[in-house]
Protein backbone atom coordinates (compact mmCIF):
# COMPACT_ATOMS: atom_id res chain seq x y z
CA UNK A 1 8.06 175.91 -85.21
CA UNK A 2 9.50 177.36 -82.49
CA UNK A 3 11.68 174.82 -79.84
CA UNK A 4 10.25 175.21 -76.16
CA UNK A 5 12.79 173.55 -74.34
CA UNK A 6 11.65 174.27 -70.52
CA UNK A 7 8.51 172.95 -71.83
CA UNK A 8 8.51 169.89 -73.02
CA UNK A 9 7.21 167.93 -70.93
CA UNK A 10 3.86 170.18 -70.67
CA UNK A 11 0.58 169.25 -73.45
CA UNK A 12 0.74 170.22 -76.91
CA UNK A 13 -1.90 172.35 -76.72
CA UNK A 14 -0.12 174.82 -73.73
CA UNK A 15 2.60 175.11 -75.92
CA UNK A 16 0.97 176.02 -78.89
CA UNK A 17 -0.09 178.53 -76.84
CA UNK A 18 2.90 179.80 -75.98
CA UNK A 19 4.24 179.76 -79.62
CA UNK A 20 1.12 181.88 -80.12
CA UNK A 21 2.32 184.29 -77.94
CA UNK A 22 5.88 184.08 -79.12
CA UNK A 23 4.11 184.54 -83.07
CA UNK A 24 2.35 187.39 -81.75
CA UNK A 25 5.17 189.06 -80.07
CA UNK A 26 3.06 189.27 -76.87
CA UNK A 27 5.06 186.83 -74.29
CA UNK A 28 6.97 189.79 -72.92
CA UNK A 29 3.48 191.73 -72.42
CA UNK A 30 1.78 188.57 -70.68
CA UNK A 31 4.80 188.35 -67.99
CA UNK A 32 4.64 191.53 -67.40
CA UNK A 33 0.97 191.99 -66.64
CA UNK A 34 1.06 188.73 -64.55
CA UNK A 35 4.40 189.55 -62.28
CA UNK A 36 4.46 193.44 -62.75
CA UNK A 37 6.66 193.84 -59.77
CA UNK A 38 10.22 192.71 -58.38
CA UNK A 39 11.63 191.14 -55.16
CA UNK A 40 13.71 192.93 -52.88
CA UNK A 41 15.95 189.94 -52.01
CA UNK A 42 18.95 191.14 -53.55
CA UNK A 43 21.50 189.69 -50.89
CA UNK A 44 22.69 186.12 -49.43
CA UNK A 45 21.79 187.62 -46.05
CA UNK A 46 18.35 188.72 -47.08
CA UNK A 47 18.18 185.73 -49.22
CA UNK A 48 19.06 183.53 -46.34
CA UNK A 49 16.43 185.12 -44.08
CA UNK A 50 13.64 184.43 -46.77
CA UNK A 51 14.30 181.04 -47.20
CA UNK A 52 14.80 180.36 -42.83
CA UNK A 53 11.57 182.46 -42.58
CA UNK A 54 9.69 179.54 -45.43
CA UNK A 55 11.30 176.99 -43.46
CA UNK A 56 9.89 178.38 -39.80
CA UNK A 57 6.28 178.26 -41.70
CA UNK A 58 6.22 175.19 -43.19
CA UNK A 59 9.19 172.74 -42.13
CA UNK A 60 9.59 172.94 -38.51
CA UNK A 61 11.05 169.54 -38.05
CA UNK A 62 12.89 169.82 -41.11
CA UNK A 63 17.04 169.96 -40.44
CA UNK A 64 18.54 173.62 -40.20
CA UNK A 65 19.84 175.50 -42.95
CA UNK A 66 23.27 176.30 -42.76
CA UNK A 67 23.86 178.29 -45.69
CA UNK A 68 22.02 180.28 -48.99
CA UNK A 69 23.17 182.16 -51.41
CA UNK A 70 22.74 183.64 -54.85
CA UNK A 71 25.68 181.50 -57.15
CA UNK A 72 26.18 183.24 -60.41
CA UNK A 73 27.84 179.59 -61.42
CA UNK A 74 24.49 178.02 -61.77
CA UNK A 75 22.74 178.23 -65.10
CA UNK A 76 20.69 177.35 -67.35
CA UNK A 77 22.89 174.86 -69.71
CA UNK A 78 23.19 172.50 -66.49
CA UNK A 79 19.01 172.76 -65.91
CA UNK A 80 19.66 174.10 -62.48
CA UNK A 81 17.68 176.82 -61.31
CA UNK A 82 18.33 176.02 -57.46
CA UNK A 83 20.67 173.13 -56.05
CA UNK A 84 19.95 171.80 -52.19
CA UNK A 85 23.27 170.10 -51.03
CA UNK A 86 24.18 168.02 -47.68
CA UNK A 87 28.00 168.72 -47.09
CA UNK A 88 29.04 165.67 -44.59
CA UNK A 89 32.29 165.84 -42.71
CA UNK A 90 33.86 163.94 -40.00
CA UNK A 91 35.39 166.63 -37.16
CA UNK A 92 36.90 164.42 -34.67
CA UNK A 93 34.83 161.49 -33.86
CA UNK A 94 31.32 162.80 -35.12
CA UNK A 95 30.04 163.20 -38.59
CA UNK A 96 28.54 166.81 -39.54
CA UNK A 97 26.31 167.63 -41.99
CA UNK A 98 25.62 170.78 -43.50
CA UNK A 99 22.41 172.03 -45.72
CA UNK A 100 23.09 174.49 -48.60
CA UNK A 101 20.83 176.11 -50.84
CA UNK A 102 22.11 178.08 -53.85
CA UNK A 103 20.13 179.73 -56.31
CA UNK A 104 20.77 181.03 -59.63
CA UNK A 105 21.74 184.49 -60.09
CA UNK A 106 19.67 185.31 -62.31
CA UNK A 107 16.55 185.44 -59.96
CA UNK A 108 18.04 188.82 -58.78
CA UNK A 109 15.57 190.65 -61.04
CA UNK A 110 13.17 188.30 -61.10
CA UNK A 111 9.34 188.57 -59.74
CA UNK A 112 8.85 187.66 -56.06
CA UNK A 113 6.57 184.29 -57.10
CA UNK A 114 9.44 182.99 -59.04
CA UNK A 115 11.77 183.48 -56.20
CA UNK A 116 9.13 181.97 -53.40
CA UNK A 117 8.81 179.05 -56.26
CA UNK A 118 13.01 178.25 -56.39
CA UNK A 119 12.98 178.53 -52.79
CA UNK A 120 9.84 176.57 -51.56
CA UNK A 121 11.17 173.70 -54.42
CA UNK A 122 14.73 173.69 -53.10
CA UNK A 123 13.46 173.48 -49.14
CA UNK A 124 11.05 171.12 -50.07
CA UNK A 125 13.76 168.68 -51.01
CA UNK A 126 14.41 168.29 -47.05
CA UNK A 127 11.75 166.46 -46.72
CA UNK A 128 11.40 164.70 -50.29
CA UNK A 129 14.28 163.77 -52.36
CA UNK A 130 12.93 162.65 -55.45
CA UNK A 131 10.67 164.84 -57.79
CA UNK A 132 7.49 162.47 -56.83
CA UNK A 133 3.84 163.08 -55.96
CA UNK A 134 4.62 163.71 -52.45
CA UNK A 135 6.82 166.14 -53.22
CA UNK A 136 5.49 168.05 -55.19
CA UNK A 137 2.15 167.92 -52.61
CA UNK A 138 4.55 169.63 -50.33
CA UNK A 139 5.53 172.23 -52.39
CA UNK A 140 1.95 173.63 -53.27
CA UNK A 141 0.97 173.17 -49.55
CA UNK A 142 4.00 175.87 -48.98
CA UNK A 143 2.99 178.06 -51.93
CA UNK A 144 -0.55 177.19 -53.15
CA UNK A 145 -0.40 177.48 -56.93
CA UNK A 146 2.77 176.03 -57.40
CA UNK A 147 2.16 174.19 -60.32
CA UNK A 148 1.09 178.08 -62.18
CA UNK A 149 4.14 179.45 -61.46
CA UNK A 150 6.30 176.42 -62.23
CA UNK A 151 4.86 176.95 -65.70
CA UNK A 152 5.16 180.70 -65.64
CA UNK A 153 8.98 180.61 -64.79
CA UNK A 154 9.08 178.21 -67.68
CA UNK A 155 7.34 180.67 -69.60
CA UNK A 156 9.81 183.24 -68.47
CA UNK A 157 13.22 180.99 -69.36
CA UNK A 158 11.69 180.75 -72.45
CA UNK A 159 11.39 184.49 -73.28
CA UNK A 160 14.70 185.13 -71.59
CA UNK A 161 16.25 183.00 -74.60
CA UNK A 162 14.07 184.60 -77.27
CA UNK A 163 15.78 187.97 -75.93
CA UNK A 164 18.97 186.34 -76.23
CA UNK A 165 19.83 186.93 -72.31
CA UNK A 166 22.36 184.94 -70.63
């Protein structure tokens, strides 16, 4: 039986599924005809305009984004696909606070859902720090079929092992 690590927590039956795929030699196939194409983020500053652009639609009273970026120092082994951080400093008498998004590398080449999923996830921490039902009602109000594409990307970690990529 075949160990589905990114999804565990999903019913036995989905992942039989998968495994049926995997069995089948056909989970490469069903990515493909589901997220045929790529993004063209391929830069911080592009990536940085996506994610300010999502946060115009969605989060207007949600604090400002100082800083995205792709990190090639996030992977997989520490389960983080995106990382929001608040950087607080004291300068002089007042305390600044700065909002940083990174997200792993590896979404580069990945399809433009998958990037719009990181993203919307990562922004909608702003609003919602813990991984509740709110949350996660935020997240498929910015991107309606969140919860898909969540699995799909799932989906797609898990083939990336299977083709023994980084």
């Amino acid at each position: 039986m075949t160990a589905l690590k990114y999804l565990q927590a999903y019913p036995a039956a989905l992942q039989e599924q998968v495994r049926q795929l995997i069995a089948k030699d056909q989970l490469g196939a069903y990515l493909e005809q589901r997220y045929p194409e790529r993004h063209a983020v391929q830069s911080d500053k592009a990536l940085y305009a996506y994610a300010l652009a999502l946060k115009q639609e969605h989060l207007r009273n949600a604090p400002a984004i100082d800083k995205v970026l792709f990190d090639n120092r996030l992977d997989l082994t520490h389960r983080a696909l995106g990382l929001h951080t608040t950087i607080s400093r004291v300068q002089g008498g007042n305390l600044k606070s700065k909002k940083e998004i990174r997200i792993a590398a590896l979404f580069k080449e990945a399809a433009p859902q998958f990037l719009r999923m990181i993203v919307v996830h990562e922004l909608a921490h702003f609003k919602e720090s813990d991984h509740n039902k709110a949350f996660y009602k935020l997240c498929e109000h910015m991107m309606p079929g969140y919860h898909q594409v969540e699995f799909d990307l799932r989906v797609y970690l898990t083939y990336r092992d299977l083709q023994g990529k980084p």
